[in-house]
PDB file of N, CA and C in Angstrom:
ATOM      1  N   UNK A   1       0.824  -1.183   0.000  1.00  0.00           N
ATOM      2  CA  UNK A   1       0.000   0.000   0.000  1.00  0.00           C
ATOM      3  C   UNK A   1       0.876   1.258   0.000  1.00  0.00           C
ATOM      4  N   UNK A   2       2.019   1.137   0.883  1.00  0.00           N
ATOM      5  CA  UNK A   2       2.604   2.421   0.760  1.00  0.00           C
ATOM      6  C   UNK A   2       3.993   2.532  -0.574  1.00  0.00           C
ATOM      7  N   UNK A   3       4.221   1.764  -1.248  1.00  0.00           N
ATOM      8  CA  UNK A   3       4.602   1.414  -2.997  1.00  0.00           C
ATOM      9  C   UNK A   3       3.258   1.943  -3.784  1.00  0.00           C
ATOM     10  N   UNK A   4       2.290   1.778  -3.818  1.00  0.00           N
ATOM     11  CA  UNK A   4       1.224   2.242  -4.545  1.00  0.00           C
ATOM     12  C   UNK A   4       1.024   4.265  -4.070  1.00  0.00           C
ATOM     13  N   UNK A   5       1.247   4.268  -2.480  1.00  0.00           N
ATOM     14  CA  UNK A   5       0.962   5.551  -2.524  1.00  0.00           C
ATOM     15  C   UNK A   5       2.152   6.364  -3.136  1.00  0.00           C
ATOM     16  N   UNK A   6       3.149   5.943  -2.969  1.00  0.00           N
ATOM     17  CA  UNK A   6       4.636   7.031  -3.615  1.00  0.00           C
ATOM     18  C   UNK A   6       5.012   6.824  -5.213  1.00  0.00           C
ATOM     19  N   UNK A   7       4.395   6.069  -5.611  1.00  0.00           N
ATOM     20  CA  UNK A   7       3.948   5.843  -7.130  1.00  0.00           C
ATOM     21  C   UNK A   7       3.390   6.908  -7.578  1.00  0.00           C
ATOM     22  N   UNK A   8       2.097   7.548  -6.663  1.00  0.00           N
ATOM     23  CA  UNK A   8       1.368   8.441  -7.114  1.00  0.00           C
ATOM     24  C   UNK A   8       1.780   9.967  -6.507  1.00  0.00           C
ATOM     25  N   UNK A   9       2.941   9.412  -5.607  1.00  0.00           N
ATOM     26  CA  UNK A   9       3.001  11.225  -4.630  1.00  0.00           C
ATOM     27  C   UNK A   9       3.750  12.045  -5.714  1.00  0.00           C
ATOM     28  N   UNK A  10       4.076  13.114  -5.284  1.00  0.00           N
ATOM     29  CA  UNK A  10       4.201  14.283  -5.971  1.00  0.00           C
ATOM     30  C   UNK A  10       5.639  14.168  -5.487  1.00  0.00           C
ATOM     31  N   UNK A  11       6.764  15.105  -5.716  1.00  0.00           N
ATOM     32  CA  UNK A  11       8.356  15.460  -5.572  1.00  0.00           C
ATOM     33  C   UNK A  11       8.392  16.012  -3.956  1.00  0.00           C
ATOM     34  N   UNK A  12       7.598  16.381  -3.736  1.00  0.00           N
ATOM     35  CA  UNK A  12       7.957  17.198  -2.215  1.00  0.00           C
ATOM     36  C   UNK A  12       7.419  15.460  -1.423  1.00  0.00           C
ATOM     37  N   UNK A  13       6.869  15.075  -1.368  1.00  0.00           N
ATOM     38  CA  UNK A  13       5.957  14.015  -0.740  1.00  0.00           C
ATOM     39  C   UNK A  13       6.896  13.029  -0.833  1.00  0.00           C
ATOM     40  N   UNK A  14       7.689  12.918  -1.886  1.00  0.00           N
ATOM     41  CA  UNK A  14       9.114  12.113  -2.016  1.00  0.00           C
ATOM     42  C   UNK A  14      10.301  12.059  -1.529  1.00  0.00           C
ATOM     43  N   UNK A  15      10.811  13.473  -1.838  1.00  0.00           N
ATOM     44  CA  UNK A  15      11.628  14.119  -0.947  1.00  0.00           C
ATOM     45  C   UNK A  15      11.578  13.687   0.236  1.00  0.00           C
ATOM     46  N   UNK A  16      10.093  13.959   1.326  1.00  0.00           N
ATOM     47  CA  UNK A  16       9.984  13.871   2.269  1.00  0.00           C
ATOM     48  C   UNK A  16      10.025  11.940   3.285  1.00  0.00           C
ATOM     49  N   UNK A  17       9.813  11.146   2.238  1.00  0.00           N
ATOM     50  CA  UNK A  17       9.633   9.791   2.967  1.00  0.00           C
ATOM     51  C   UNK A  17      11.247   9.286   2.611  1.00  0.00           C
ATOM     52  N   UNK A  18      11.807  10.085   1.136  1.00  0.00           N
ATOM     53  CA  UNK A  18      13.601   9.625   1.314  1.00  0.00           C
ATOM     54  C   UNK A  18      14.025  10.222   2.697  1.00  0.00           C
ATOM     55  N   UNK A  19      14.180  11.521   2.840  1.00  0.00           N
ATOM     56  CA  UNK A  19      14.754  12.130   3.909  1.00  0.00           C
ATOM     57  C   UNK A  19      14.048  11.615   5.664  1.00  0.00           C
ATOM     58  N   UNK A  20      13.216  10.805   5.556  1.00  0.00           N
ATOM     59  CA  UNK A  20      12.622  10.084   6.645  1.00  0.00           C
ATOM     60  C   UNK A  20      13.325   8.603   6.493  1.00  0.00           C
ATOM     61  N   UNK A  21      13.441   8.370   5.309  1.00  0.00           N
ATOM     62  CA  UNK A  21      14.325   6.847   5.607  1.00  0.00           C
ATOM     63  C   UNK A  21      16.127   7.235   6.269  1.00  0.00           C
ATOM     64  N   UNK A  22      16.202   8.347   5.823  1.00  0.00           N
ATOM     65  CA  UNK A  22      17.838   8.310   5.596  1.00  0.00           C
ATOM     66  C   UNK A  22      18.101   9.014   7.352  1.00  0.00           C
ATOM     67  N   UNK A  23      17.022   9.547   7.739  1.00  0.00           N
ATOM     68  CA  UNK A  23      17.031   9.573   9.121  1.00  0.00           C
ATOM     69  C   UNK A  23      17.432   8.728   9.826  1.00  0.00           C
ATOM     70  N   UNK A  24      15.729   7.721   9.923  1.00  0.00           N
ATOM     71  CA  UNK A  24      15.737   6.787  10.395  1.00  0.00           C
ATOM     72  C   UNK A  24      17.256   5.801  10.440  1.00  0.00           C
ATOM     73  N   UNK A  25      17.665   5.376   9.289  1.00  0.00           N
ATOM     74  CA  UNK A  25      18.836   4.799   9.100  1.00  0.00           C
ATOM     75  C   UNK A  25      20.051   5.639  10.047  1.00  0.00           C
ATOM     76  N   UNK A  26      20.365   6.714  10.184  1.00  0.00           N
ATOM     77  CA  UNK A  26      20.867   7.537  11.098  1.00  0.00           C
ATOM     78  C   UNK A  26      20.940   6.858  12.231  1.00  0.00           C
ATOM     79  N   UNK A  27      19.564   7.295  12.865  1.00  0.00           N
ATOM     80  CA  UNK A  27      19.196   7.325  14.394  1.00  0.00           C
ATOM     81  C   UNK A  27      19.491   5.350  14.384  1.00  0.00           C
ATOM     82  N   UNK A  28      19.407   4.825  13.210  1.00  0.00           N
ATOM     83  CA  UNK A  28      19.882   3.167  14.372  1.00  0.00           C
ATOM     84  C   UNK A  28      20.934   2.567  14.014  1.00  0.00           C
ATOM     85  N   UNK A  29      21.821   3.601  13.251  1.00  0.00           N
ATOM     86  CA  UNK A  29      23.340   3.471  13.221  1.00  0.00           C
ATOM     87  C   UNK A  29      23.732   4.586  14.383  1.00  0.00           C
ATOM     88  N   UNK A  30      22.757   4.750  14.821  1.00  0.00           N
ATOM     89  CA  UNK A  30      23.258   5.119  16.563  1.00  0.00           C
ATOM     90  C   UNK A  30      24.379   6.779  16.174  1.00  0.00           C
ATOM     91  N   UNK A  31      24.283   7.696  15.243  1.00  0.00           N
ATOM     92  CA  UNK A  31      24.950   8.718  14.639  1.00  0.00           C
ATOM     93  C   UNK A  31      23.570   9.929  15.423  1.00  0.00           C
ATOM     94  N   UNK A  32      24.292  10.303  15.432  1.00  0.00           N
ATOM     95  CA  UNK A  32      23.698  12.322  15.720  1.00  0.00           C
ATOM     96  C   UNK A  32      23.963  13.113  14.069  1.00  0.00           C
ATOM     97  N   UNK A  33      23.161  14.011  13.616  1.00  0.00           N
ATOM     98  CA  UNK A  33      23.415  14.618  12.796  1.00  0.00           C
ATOM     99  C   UNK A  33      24.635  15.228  12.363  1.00  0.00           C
ATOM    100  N   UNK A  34      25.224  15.828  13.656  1.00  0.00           N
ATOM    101  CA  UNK A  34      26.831  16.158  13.584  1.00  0.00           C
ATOM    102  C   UNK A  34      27.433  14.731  13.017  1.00  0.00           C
ATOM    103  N   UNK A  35      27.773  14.189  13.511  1.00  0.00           N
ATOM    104  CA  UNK A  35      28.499  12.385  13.332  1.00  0.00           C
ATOM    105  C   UNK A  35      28.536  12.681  11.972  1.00  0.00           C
ATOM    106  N   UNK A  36      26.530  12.031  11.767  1.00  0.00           N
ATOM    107  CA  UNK A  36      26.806  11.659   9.934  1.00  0.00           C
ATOM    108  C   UNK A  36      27.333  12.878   8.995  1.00  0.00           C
ATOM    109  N   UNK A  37      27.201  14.240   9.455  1.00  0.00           N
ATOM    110  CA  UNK A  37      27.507  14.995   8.436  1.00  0.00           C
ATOM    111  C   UNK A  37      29.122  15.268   8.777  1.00  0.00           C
ATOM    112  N   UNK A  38      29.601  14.804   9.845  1.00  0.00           N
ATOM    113  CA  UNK A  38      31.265  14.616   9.683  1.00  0.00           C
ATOM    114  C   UNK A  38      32.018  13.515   8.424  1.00  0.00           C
ATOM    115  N   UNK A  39      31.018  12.301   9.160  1.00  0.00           N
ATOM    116  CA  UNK A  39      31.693  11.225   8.394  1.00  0.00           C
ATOM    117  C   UNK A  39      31.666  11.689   6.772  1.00  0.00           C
ATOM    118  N   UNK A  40      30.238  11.596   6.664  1.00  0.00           N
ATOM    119  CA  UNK A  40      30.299  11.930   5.409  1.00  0.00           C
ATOM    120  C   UNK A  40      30.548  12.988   4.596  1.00  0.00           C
ATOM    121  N   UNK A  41      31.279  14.416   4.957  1.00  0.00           N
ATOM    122  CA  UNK A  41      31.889  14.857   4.659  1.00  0.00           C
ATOM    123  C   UNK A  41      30.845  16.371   3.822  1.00  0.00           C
ATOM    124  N   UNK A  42      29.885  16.433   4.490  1.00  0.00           N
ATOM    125  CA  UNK A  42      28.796  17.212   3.745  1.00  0.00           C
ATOM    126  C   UNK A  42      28.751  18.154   5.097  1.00  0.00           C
ATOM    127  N   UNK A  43      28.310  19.195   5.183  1.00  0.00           N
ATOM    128  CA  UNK A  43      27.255  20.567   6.239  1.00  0.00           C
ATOM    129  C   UNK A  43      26.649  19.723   6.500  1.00  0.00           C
ATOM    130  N   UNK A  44      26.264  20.727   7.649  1.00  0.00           N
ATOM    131  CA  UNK A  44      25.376  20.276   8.821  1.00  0.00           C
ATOM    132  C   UNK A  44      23.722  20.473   7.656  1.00  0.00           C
ATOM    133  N   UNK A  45      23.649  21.593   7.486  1.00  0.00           N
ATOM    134  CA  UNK A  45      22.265  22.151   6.660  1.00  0.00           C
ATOM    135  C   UNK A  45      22.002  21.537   5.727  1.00  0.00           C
ATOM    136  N   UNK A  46      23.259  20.883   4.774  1.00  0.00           N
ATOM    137  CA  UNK A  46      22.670  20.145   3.875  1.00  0.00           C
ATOM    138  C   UNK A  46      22.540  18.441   4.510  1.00  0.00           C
ATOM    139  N   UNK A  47      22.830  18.085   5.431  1.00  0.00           N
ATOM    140  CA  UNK A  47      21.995  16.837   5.681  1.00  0.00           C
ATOM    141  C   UNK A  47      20.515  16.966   6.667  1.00  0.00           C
ATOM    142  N   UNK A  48      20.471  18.321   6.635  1.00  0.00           N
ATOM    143  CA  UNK A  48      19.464  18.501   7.681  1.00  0.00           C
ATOM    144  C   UNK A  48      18.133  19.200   6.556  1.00  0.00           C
ATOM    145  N   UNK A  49      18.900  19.313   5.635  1.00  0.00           N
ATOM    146  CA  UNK A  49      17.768  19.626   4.058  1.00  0.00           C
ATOM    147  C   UNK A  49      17.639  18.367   3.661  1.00  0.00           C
ATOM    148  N   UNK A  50      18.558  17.102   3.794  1.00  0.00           N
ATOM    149  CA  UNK A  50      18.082  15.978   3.216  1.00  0.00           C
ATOM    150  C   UNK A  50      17.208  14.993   3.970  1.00  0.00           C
ATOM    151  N   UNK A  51      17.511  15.116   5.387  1.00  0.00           N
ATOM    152  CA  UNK A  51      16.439  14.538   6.168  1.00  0.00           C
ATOM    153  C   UNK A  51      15.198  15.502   6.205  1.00  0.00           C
ATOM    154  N   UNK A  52      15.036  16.547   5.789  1.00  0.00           N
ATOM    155  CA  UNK A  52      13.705  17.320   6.162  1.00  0.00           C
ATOM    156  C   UNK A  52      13.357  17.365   4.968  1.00  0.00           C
ATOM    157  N   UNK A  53      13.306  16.828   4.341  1.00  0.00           N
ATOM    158  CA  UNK A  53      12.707  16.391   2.788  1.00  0.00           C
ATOM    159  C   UNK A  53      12.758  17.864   2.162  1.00  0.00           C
ATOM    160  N   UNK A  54      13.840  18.725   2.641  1.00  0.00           N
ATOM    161  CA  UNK A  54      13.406  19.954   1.715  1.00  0.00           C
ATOM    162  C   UNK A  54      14.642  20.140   0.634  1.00  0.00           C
ATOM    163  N   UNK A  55      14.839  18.647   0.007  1.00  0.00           N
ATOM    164  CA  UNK A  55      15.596  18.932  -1.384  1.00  0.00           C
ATOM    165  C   UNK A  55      17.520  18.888  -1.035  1.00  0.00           C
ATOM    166  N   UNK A  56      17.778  18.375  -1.963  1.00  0.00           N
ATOM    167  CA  UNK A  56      18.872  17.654  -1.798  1.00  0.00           C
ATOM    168  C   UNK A  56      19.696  17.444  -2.872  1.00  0.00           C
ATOM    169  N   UNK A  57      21.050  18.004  -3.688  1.00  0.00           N
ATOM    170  CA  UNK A  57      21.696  17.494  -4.456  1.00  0.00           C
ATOM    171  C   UNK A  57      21.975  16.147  -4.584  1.00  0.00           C
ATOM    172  N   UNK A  58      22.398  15.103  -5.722  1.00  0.00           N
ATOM    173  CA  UNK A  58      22.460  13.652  -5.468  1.00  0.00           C
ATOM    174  C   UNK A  58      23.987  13.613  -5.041  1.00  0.00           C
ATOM    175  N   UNK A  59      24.755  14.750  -4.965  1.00  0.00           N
ATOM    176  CA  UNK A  59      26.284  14.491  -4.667  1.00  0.00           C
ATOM    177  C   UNK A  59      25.920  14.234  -2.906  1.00  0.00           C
ATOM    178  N   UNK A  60      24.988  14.957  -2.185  1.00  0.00           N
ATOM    179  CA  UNK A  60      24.872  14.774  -0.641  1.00  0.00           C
ATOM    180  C   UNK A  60      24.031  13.927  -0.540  1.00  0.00           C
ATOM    181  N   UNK A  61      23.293  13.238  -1.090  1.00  0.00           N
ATOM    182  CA  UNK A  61      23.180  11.709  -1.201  1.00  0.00           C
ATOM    183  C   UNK A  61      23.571  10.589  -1.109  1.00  0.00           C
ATOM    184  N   UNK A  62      24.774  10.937  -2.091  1.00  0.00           N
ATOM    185  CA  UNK A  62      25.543   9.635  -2.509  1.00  0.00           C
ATOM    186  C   UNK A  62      26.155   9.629  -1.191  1.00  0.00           C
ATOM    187  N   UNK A  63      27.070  10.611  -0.501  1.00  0.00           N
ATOM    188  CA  UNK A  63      28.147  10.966   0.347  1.00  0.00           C
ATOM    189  C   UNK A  63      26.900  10.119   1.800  1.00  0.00           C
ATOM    190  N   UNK A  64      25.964  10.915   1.736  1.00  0.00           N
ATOM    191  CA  UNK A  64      25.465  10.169   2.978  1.00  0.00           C
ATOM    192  C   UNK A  64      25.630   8.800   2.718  1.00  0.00           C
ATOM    193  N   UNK A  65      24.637   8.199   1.997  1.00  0.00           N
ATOM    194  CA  UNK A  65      24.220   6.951   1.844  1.00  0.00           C
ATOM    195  C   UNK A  65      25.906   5.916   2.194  1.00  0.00           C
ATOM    196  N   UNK A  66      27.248   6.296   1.751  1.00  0.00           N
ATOM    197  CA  UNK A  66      28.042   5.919   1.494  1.00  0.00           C
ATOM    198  C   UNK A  66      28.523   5.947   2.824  1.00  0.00           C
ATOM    199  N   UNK A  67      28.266   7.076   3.842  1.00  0.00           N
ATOM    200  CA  UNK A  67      28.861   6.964   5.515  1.00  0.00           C
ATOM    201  C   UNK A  67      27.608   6.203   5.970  1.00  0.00           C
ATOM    202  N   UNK A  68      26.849   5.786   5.427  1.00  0.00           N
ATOM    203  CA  UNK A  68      25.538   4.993   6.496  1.00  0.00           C
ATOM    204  C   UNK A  68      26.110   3.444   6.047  1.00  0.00           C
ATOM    205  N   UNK A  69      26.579   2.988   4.861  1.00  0.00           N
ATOM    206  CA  UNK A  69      26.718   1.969   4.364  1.00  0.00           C
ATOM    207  C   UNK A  69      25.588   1.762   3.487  1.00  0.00           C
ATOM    208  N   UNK A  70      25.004   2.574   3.074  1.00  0.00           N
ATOM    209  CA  UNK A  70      23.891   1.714   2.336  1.00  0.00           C
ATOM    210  C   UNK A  70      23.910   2.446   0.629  1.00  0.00           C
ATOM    211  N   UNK A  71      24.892   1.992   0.228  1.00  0.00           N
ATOM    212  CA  UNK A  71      25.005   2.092  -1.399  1.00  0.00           C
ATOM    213  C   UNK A  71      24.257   1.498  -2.217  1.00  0.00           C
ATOM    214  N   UNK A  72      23.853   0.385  -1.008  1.00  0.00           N
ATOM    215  CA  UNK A  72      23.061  -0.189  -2.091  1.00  0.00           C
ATOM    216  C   UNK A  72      21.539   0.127  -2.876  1.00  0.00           C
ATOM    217  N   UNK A  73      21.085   1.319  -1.835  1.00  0.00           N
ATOM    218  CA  UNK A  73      20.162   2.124  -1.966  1.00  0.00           C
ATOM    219  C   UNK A  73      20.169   2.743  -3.765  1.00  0.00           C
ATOM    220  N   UNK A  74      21.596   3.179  -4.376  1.00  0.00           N
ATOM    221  CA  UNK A  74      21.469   3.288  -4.971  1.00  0.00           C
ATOM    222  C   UNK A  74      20.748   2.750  -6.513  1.00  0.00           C
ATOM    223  N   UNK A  75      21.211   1.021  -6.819  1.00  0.00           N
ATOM    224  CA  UNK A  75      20.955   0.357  -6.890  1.00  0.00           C
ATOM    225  C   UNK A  75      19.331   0.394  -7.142  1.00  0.00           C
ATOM    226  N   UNK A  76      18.392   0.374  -6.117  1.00  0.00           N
ATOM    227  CA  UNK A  76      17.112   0.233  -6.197  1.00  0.00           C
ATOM    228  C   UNK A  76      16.773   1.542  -6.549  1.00  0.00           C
ATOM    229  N   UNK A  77      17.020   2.675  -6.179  1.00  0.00           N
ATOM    230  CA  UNK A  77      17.165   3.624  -6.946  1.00  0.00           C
ATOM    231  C   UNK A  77      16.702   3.822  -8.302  1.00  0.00           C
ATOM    232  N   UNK A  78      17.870   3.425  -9.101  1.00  0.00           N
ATOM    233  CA  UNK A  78      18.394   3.236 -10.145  1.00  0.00           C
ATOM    234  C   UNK A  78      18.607   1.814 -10.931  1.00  0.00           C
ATOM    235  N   UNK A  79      17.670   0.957 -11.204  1.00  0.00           N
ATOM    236  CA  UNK A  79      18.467  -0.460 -11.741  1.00  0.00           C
ATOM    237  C   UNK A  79      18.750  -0.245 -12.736  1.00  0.00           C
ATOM    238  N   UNK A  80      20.033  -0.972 -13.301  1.00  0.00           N
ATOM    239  CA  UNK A  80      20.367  -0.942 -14.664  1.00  0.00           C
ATOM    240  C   UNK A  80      19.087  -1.877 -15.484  1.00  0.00           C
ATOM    241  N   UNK A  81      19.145  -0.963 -16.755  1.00  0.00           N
ATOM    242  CA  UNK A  81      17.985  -1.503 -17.748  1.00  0.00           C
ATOM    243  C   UNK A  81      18.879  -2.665 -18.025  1.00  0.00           C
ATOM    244  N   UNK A  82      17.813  -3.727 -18.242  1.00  0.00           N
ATOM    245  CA  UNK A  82      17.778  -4.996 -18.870  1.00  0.00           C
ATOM    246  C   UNK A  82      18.466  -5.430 -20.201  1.00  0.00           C
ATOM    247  N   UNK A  83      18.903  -5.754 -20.841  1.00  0.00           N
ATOM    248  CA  UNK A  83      19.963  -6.041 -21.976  1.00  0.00           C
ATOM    249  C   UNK A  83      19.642  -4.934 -22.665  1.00  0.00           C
ATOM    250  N   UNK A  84      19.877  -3.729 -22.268  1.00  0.00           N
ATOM    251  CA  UNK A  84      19.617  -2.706 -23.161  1.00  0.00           C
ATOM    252  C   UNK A  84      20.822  -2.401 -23.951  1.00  0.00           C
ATOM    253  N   UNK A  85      20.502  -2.000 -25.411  1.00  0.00           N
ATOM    254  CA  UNK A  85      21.824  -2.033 -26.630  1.00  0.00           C
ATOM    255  C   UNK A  85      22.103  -0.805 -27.217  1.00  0.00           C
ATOM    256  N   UNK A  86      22.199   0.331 -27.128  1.00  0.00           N
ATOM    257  CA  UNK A  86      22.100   1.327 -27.885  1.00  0.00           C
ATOM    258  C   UNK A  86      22.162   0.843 -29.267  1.00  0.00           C
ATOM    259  N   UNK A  87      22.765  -0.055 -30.068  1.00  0.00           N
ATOM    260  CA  UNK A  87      22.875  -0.351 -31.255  1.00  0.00           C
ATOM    261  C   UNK A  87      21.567  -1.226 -31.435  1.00  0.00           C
ATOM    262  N   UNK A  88      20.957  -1.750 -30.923  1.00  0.00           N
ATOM    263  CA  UNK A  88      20.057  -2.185 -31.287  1.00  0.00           C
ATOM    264  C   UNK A  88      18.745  -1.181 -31.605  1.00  0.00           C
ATOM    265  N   UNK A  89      18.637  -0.848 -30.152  1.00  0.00           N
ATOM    266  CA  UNK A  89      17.585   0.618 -30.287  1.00  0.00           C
ATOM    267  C   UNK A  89      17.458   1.420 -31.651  1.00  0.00           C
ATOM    268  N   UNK A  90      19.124   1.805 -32.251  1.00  0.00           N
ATOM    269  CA  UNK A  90      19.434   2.356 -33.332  1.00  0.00           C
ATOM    270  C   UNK A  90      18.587   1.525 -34.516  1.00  0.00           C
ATOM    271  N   UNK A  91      18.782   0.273 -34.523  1.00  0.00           N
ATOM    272  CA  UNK A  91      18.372  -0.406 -35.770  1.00  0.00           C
ATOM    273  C   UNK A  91      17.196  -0.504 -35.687  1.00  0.00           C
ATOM    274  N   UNK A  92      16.341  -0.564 -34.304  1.00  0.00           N
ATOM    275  CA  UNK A  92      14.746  -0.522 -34.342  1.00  0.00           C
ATOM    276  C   UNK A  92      14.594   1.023 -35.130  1.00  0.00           C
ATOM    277  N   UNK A  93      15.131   1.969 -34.634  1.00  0.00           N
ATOM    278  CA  UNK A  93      14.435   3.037 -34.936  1.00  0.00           C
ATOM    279  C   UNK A  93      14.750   3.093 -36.721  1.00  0.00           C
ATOM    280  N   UNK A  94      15.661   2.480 -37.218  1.00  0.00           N
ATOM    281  CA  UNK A  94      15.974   2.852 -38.458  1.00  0.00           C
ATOM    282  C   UNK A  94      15.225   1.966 -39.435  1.00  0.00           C
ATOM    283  N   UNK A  95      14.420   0.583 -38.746  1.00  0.00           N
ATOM    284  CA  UNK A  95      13.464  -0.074 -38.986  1.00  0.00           C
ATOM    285  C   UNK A  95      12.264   0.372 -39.200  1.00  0.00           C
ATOM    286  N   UNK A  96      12.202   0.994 -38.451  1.00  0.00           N
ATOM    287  CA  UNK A  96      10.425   1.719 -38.054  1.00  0.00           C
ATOM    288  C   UNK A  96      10.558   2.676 -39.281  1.00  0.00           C
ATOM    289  N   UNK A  97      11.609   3.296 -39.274  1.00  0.00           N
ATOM    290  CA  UNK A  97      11.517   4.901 -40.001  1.00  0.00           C
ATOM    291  C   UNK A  97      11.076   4.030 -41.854  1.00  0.00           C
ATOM    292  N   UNK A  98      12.242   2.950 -41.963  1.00  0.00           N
ATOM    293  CA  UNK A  98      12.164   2.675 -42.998  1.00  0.00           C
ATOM    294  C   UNK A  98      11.018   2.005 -43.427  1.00  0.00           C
ATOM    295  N   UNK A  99       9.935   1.671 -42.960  1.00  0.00           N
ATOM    296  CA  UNK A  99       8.362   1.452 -42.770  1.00  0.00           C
ATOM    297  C   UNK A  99       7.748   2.521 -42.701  1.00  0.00           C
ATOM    298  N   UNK A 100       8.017   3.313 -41.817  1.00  0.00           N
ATOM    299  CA  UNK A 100       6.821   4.277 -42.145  1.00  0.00           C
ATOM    300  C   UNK A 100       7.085   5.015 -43.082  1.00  0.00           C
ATOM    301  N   UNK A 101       7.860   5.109 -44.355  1.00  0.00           N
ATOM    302  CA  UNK A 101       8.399   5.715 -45.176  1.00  0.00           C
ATOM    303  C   UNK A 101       7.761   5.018 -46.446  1.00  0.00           C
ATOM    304  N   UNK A 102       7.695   3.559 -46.548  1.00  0.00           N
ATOM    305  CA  UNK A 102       7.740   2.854 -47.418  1.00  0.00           C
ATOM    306  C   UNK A 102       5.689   2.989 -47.766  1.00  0.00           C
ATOM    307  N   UNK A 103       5.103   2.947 -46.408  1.00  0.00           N
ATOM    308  CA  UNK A 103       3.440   2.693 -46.545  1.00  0.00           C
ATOM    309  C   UNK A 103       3.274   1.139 -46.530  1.00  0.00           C
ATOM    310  N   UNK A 104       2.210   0.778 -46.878  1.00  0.00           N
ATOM    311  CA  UNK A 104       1.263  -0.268 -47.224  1.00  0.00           C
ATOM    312  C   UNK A 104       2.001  -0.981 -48.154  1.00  0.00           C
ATOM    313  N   UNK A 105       2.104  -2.257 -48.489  1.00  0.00           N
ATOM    314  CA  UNK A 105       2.923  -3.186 -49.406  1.00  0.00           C
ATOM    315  C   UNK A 105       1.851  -2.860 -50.512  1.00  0.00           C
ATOM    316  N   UNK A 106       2.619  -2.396 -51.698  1.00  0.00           N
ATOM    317  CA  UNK A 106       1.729  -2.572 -53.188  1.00  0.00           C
ATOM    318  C   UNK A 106       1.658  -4.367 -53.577  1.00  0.00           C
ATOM    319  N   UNK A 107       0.412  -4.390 -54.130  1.00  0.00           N
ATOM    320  CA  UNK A 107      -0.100  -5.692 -54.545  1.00  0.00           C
ATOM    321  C   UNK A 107       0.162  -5.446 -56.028  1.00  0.00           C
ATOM    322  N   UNK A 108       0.552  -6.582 -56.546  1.00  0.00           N
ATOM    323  CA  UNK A 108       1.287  -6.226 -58.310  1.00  0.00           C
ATOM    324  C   UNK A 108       0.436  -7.401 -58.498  1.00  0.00           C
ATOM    325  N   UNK A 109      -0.277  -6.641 -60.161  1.00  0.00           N
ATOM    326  CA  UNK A 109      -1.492  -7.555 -61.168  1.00  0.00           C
ATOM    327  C   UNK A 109      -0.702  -8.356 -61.762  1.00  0.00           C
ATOM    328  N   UNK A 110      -0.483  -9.555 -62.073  1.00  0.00           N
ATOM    329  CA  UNK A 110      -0.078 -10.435 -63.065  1.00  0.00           C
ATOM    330  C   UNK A 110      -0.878 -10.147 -64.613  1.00  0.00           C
ATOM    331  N   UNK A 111      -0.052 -10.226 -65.463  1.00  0.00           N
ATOM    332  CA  UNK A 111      -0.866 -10.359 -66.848  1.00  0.00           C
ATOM    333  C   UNK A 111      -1.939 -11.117 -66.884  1.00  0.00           C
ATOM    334  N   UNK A 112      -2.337 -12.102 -66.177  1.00  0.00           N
ATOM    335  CA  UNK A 112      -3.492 -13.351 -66.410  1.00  0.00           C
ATOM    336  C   UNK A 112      -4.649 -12.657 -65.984  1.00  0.00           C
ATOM    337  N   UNK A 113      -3.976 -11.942 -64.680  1.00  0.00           N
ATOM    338  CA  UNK A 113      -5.554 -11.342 -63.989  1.00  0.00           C
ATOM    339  C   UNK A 113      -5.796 -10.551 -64.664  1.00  0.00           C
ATOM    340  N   UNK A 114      -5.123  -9.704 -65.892  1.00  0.00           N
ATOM    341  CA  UNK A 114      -5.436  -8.376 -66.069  1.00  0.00           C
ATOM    342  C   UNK A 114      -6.603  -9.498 -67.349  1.00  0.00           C
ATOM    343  N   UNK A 115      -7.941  -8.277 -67.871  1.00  0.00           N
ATOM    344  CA  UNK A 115      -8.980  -8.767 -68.540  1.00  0.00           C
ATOM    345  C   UNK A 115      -8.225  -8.813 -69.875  1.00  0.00           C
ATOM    346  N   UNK A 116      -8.555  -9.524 -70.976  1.00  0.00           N
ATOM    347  CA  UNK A 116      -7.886  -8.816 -72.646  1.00  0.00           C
ATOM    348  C   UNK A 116      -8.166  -8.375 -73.144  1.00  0.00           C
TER     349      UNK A 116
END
């Protein structure tokens, strides 16, 4: 239920349940805000903009996520697309083009059908 609701939330509403996880993850790696924004090498304000869901570069992201241990966040994030080919993509599109260029297959009369 709450995958279905952030499907539909808006950027601030997003913002706000990342910067509530990356808290949370904080407070039970047992860190104070000072701590994580030492370790990880960011201001105090900008991890305190990323836990208060009010917006966040992905460079103070990465840097957190990376002093919490959880890179792997990225990952789900982000999955890499599936056997994706740029060269292939290329040849679909140069497929398609060369179809929609061409139209409808012409049907050719044989002499027999034609009347005499």
């Amino acid at each position: 239920m709450v995958v279905q609701h952030l499907e539909q939330a808006g950027v601030d509403e997003l913002e706000a349940a990342l910067g509530r996880n990356v808290r949370s993850r904080r407070i039970n790696a047992g860190l104070t805000q000072v701590e994580l924004a030492e370790r990880a090498n960011v201001s105090l304000g900008a991890l305190r903009h990323l836990e208060g869901g009010a917006g966040a570069n992905t460079t103070t992201l990465v840097k957190v996520l990376r002093a919490l241990g959880a890179t792997g966040w990225i990952d789900a994030l982000a999955p890499p697309a599936a056997g994706f080919s740029p060269l292939a993509k290329l040849a679909e599109r140069q497929r398609d083009t060369a179809r929609a260029r061409k139209g409808p297959p012409r049907v050719r009369k044989r002499n027999r059908d034609l009347p005499a």
